[in-house]
C-alpha atoms as a PDB file:
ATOM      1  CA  UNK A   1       0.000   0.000   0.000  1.00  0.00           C
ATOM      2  CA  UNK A   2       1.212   3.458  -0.343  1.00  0.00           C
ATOM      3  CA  UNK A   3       1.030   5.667   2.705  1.00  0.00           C
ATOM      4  CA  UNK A   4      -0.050   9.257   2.269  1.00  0.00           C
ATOM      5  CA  UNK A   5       2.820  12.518   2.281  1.00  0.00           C
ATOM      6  CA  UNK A   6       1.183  13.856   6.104  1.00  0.00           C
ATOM      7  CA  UNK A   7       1.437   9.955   7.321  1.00  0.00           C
ATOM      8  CA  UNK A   8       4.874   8.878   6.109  1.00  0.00           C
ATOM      9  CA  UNK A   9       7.270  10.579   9.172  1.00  0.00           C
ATOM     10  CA  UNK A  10       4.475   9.045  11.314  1.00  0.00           C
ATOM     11  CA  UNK A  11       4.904   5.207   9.316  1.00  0.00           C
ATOM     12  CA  UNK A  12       8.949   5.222   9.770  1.00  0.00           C
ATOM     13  CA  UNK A  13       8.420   5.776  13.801  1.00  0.00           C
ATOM     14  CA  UNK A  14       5.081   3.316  14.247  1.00  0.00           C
ATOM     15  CA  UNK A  15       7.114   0.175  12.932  1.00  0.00           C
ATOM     16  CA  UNK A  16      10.772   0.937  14.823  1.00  0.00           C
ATOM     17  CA  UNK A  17      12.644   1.380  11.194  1.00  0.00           C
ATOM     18  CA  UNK A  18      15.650   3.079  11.526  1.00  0.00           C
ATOM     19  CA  UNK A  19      16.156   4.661   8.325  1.00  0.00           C
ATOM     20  CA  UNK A  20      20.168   4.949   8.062  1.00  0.00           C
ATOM     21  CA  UNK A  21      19.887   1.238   7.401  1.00  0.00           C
ATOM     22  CA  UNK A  22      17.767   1.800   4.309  1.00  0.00           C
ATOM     23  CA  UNK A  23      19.558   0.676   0.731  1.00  0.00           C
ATOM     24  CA  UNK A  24      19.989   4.139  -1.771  1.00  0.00           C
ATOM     25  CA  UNK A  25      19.259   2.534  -5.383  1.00  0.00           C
ATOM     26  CA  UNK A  26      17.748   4.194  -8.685  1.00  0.00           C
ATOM     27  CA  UNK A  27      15.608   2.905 -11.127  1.00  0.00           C
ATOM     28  CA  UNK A  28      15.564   3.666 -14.711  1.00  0.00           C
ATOM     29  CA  UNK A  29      12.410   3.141 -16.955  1.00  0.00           C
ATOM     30  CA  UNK A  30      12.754   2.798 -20.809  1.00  0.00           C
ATOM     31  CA  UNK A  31       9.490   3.675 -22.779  1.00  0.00           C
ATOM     32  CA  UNK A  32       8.380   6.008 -25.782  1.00  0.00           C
ATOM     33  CA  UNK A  33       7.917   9.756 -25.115  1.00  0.00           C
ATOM     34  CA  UNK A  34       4.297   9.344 -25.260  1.00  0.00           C
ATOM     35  CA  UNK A  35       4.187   5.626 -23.140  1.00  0.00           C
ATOM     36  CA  UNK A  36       3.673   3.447 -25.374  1.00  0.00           C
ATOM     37  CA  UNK A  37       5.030   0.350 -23.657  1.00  0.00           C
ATOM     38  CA  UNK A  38       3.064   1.543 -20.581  1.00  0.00           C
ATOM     39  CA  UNK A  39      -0.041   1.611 -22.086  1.00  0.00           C
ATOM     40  CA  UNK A  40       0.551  -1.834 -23.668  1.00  0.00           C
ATOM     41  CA  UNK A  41       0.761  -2.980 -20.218  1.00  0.00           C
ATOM     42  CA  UNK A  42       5.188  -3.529 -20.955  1.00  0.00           C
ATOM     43  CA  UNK A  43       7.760  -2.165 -18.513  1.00  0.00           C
ATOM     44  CA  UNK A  44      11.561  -1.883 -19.355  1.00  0.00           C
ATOM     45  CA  UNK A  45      13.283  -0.812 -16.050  1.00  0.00           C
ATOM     46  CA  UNK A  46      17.343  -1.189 -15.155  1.00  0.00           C
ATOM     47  CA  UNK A  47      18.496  -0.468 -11.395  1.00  0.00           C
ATOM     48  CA  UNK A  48      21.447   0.395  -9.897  1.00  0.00           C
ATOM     49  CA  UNK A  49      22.014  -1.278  -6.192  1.00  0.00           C
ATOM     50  CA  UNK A  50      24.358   0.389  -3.476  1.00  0.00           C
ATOM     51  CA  UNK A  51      28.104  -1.302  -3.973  1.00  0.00           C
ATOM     52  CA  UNK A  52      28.082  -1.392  -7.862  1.00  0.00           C
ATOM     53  CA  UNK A  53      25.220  -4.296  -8.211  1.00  0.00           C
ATOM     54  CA  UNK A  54      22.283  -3.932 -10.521  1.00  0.00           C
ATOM     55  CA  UNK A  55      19.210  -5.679 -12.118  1.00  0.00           C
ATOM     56  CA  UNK A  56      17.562  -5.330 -15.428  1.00  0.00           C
ATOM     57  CA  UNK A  57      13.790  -6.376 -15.783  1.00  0.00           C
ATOM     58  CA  UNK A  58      11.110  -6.620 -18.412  1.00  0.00           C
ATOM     59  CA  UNK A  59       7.709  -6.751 -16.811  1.00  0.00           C
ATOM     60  CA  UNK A  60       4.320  -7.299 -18.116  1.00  0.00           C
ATOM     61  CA  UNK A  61       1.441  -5.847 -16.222  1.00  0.00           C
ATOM     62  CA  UNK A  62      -1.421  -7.167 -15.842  1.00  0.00           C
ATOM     63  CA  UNK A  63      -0.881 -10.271 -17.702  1.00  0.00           C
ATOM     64  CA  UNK A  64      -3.200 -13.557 -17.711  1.00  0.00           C
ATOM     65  CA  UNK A  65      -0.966 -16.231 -16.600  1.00  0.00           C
ATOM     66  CA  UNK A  66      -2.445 -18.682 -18.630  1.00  0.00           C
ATOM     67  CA  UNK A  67      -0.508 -17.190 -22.017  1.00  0.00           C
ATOM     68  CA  UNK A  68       2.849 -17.393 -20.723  1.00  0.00           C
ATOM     69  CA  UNK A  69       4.792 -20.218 -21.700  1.00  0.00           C
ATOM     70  CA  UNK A  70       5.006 -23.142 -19.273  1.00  0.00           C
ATOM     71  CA  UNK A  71       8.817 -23.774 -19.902  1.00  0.00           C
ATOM     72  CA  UNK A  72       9.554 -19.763 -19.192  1.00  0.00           C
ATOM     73  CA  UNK A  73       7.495 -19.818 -16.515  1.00  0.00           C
ATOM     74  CA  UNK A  74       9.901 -22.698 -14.483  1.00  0.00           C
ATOM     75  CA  UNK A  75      12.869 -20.562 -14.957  1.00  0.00           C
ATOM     76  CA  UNK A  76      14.137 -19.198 -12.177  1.00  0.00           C
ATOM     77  CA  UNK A  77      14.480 -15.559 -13.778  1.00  0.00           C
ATOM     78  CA  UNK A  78      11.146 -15.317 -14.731  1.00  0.00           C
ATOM     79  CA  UNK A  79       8.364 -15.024 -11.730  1.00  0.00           C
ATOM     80  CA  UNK A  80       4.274 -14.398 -11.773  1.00  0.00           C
ATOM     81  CA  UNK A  81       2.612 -12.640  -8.857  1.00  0.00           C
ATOM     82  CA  UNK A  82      -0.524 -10.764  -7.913  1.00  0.00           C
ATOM     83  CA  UNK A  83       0.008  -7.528  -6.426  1.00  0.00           C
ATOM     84  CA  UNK A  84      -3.130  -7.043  -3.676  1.00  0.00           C
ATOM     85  CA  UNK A  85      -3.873  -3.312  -2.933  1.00  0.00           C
ATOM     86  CA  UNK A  86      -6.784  -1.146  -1.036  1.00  0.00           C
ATOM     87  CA  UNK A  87      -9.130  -1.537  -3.687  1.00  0.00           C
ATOM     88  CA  UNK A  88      -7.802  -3.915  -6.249  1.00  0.00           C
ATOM     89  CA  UNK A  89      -5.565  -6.588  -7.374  1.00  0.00           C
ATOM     90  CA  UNK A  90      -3.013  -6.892 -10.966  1.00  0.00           C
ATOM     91  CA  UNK A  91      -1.445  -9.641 -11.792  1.00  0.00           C
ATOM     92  CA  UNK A  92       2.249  -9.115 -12.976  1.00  0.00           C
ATOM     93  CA  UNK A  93       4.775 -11.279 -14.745  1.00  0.00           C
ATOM     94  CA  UNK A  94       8.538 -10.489 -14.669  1.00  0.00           C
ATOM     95  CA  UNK A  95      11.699 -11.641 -17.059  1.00  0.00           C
ATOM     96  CA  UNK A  96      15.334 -10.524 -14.679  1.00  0.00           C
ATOM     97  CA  UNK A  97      18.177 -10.096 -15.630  1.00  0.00           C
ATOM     98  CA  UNK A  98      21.410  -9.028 -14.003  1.00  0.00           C
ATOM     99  CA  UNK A  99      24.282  -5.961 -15.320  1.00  0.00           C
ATOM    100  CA  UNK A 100      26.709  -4.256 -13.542  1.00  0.00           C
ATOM    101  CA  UNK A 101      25.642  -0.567 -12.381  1.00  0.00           C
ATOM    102  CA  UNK A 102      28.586   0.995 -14.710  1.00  0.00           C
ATOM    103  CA  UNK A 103      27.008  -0.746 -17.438  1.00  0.00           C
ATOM    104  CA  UNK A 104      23.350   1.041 -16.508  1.00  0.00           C
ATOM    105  CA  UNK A 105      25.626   4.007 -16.204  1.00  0.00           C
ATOM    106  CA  UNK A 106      26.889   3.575 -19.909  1.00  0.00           C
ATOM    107  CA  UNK A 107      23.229   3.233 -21.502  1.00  0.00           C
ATOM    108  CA  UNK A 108      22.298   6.250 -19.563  1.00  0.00           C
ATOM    109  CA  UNK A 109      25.290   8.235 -21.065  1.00  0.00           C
ATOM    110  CA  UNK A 110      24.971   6.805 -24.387  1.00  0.00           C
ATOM    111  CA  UNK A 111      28.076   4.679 -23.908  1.00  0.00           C
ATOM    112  CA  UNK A 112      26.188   1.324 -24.599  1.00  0.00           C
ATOM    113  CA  UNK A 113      23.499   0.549 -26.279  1.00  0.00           C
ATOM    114  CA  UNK A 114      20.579  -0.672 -24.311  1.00  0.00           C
ATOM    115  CA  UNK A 115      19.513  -3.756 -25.701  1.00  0.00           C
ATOM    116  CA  UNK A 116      22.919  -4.843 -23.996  1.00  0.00           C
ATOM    117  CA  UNK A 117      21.645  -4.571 -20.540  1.00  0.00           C
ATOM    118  CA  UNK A 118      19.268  -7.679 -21.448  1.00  0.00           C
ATOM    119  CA  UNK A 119      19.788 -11.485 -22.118  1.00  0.00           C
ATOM    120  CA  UNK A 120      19.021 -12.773 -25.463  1.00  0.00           C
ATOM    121  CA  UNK A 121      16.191 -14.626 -23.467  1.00  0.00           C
ATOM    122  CA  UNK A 122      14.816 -11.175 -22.175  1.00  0.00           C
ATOM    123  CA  UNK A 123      15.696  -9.343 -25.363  1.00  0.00           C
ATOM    124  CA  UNK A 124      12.958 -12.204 -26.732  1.00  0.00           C
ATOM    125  CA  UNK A 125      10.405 -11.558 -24.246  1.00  0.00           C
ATOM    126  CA  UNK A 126      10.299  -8.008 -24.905  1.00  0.00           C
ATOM    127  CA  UNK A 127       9.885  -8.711 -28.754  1.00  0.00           C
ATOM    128  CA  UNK A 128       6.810 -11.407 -28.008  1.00  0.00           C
ATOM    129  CA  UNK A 129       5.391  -8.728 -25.908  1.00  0.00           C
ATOM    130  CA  UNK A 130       6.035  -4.739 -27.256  1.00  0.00           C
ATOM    131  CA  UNK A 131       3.716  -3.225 -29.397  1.00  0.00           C
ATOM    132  CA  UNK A 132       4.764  -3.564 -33.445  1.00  0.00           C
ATOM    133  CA  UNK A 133       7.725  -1.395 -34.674  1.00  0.00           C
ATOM    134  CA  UNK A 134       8.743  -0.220 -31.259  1.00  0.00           C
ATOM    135  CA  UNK A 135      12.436  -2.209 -30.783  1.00  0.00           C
ATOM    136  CA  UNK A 136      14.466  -1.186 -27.849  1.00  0.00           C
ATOM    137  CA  UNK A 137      16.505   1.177 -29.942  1.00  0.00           C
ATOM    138  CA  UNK A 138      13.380   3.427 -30.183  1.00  0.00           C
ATOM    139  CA  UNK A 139      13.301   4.126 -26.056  1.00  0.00           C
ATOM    140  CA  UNK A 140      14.247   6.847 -24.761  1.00  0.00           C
ATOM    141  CA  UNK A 141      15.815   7.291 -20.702  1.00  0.00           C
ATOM    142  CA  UNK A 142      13.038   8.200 -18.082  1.00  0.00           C
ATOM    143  CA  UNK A 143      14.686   9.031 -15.181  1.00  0.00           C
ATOM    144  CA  UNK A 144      16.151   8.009 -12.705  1.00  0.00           C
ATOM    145  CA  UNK A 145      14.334   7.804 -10.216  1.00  0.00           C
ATOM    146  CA  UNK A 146      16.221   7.509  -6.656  1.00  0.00           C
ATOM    147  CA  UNK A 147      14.949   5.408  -4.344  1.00  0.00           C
ATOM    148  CA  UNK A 148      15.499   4.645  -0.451  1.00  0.00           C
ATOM    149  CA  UNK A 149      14.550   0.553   0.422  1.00  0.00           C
ATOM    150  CA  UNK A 150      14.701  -1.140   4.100  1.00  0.00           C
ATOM    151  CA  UNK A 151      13.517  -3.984   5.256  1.00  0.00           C
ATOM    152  CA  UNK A 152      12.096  -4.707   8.609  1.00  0.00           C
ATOM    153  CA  UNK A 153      11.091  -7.942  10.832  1.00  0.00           C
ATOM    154  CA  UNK A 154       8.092  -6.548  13.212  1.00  0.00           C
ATOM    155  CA  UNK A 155       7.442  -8.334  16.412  1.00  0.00           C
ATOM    156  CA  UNK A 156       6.039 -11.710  15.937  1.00  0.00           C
ATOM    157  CA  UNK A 157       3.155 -11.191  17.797  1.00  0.00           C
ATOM    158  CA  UNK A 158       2.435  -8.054  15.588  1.00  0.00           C
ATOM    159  CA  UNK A 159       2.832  -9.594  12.146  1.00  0.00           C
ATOM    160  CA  UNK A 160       4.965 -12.770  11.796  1.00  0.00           C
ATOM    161  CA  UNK A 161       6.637 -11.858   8.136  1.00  0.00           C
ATOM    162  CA  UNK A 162       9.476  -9.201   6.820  1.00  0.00           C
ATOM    163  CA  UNK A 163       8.163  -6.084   5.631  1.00  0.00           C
ATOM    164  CA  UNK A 164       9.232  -3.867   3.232  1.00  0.00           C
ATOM    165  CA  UNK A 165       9.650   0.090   3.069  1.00  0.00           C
ATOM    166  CA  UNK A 166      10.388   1.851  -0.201  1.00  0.00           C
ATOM    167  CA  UNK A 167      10.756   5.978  -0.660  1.00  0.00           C
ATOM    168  CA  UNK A 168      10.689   6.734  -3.887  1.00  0.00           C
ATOM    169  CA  UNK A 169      12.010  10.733  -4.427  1.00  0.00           C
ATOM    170  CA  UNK A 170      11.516  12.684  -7.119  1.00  0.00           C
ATOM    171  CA  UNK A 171      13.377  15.862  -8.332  1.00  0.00           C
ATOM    172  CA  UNK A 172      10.386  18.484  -8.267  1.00  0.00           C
ATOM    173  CA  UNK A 173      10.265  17.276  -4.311  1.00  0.00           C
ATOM    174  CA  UNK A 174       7.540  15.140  -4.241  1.00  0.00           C
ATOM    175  CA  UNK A 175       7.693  11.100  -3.152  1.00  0.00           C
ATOM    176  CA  UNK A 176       5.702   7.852  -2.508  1.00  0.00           C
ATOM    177  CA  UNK A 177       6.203   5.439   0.372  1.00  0.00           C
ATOM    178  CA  UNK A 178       4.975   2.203  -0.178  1.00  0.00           C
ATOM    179  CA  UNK A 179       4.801  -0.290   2.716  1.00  0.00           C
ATOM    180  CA  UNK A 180       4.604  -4.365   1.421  1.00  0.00           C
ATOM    181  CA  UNK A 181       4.877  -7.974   2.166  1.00  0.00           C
ATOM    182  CA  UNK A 182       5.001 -11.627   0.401  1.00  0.00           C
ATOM    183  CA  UNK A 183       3.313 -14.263   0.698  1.00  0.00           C
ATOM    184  CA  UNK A 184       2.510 -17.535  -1.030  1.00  0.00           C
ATOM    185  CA  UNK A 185      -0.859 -17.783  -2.963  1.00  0.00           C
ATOM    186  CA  UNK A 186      -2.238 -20.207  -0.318  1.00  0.00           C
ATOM    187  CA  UNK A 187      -1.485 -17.611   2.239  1.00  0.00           C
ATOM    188  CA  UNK A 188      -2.945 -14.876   0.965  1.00  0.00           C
ATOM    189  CA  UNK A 189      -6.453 -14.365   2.268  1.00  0.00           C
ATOM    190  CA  UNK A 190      -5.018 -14.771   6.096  1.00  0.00           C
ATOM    191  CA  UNK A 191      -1.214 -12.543   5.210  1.00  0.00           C
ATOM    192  CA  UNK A 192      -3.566  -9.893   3.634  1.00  0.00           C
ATOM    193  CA  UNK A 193      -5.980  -9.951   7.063  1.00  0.00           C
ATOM    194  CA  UNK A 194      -3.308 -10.055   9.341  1.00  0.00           C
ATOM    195  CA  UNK A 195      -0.909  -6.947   7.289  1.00  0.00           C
ATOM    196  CA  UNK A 196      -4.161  -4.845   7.706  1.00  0.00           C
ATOM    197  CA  UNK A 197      -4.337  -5.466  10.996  1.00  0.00           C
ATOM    198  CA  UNK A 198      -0.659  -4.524  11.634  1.00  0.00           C
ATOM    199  CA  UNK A 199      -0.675  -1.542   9.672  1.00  0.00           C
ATOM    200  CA  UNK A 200      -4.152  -0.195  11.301  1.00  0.00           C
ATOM    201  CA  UNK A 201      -2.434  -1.322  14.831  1.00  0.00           C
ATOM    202  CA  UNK A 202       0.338   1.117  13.727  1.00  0.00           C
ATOM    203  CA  UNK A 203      -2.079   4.143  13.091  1.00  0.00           C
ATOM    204  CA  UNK A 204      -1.389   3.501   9.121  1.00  0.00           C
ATOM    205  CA  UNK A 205      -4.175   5.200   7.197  1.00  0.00           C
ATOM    206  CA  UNK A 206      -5.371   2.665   3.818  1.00  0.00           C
ATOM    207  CA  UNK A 207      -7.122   5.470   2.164  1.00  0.00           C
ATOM    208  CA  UNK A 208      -3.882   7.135   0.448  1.00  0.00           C
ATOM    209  CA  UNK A 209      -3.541   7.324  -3.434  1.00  0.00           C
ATOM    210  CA  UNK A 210      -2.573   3.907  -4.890  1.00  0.00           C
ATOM    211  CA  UNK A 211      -0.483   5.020  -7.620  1.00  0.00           C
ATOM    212  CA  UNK A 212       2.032   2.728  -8.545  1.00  0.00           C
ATOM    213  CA  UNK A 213       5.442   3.379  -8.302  1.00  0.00           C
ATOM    214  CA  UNK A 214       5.897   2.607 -12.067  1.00  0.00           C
ATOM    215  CA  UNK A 215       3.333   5.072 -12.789  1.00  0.00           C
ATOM    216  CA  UNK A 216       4.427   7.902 -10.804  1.00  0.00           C
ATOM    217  CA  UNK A 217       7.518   7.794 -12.371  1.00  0.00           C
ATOM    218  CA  UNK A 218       6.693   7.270 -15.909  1.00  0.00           C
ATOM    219  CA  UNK A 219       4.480  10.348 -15.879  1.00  0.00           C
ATOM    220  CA  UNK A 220       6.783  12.204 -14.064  1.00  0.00           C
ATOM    221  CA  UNK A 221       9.546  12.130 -16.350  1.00  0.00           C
ATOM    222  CA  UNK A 222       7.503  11.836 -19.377  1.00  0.00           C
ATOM    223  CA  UNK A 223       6.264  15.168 -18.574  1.00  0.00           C
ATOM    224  CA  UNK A 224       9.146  16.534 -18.137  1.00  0.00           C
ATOM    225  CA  UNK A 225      10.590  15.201 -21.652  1.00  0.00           C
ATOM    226  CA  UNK A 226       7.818  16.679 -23.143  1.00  0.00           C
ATOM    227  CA  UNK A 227       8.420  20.573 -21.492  1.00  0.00           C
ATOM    228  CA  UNK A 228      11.889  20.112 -22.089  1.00  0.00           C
ATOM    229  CA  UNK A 229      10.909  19.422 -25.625  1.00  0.00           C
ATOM    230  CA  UNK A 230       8.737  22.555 -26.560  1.00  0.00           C
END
């Protein structure tokens, strides 16, 4: 869920995170100036992870499990999920990959080309999946976005999983905090009962805006291409 801007001091302090532990990384989305990918429900995001790590990803969202391959879907860089929000679910299917965050760097700088950052297996995927005549070589940078992530174990008695914190942080000053935990599908109906229950323990509003973090940032910078354009 994403907490609201007047609740988020309040969040960090309810559930004891200390945020000096929290991970810096930023995320770069590739897409058409007008979103093309995003409105074909593709997403083409790299990330660069504190120490030099990063991931590459190519997501589909929502997606109908039942057309992806069986054989992709038992590899153990490709994962379906539901995401379960205040008012709504998607269901999401990702292809990772892993880079180095100087080769990120490069694509961002024009150094590398960006089909590069992806496996031939992921460089596939994308093709199945992005609209006709839009290849990789036709996306342009949005972003990036940086990004503060911690993760947190709460008191058993209070909610038995990890949680996780992300701050997204944008340039014009505004951010989203989203607030999250996993759980198998089995699980789900009890996790999703019992995370409410934390949360409302912890004085956590659920009415906020549920923008996605995707979103947010897609428009965002989008936006800004376009000003910066005319």
């Amino acid at each position: 869920m994403s907490v609201p801007l007047t609740g988020q001091r309040a969040t960090i302090k309810s559930i004891g995170l200390d945020p000096v532990e929290a991970q810096p990384r930023q995320a770069f989305f590739f897409d058409t100036p007008d979103l093309a990918l995003n409105r074909a429900g593709v997403v083409v995001r790299a990330r660069r992870i504190q120490g030099g790590d990063a991931d590459t990803v190519i997501k589909l969202r929502p997606v109908d499990p039942s057309t992806i391959d069986p054989e992709l879907a038992r590899s153990n860089a490709f994962k379906i999920e539901v995401d379960s929000m205040p008012g709504g679910f998607v269901c999401s299917a990702s292809f990772k990959g892993v880079c180095t965050g100087q080769e990120v760097l490069d694509v961002s700088l024009g150094a590398m080309p960006l089909r590069k950052l992806f496996s031939k297996e992921q460089r596939a995927f994308y093709d199945a999946h992005a609209p006709a005549g839009i290849t990789m070589d036709k996306l342009v940078i949005l972003g990036p976005t940086f990004l503060l992530k911690a993760k947190h174990q709460p008191k058993a008695k209070e909610f038995d999983r990890p949680i996780t914190v992300e701050m997204w942080l944008y340039p014009d000053g505004a951010r989203v905090m989203e607030i999250s935990s996993k759980c198998l599908p089995k699980e789900a109906f009890q996790v999703v009962a019992n995370f409410k229950a934390y949360l409302a323990g912890k004085g956590i509003a659920l009415g906020a805006d549920q923008s996605a973090k995707t979103k947010s940032s897609l428009e965002f910078f989008s936006a800004r291409l376009q000003r910066l354009k005319y």
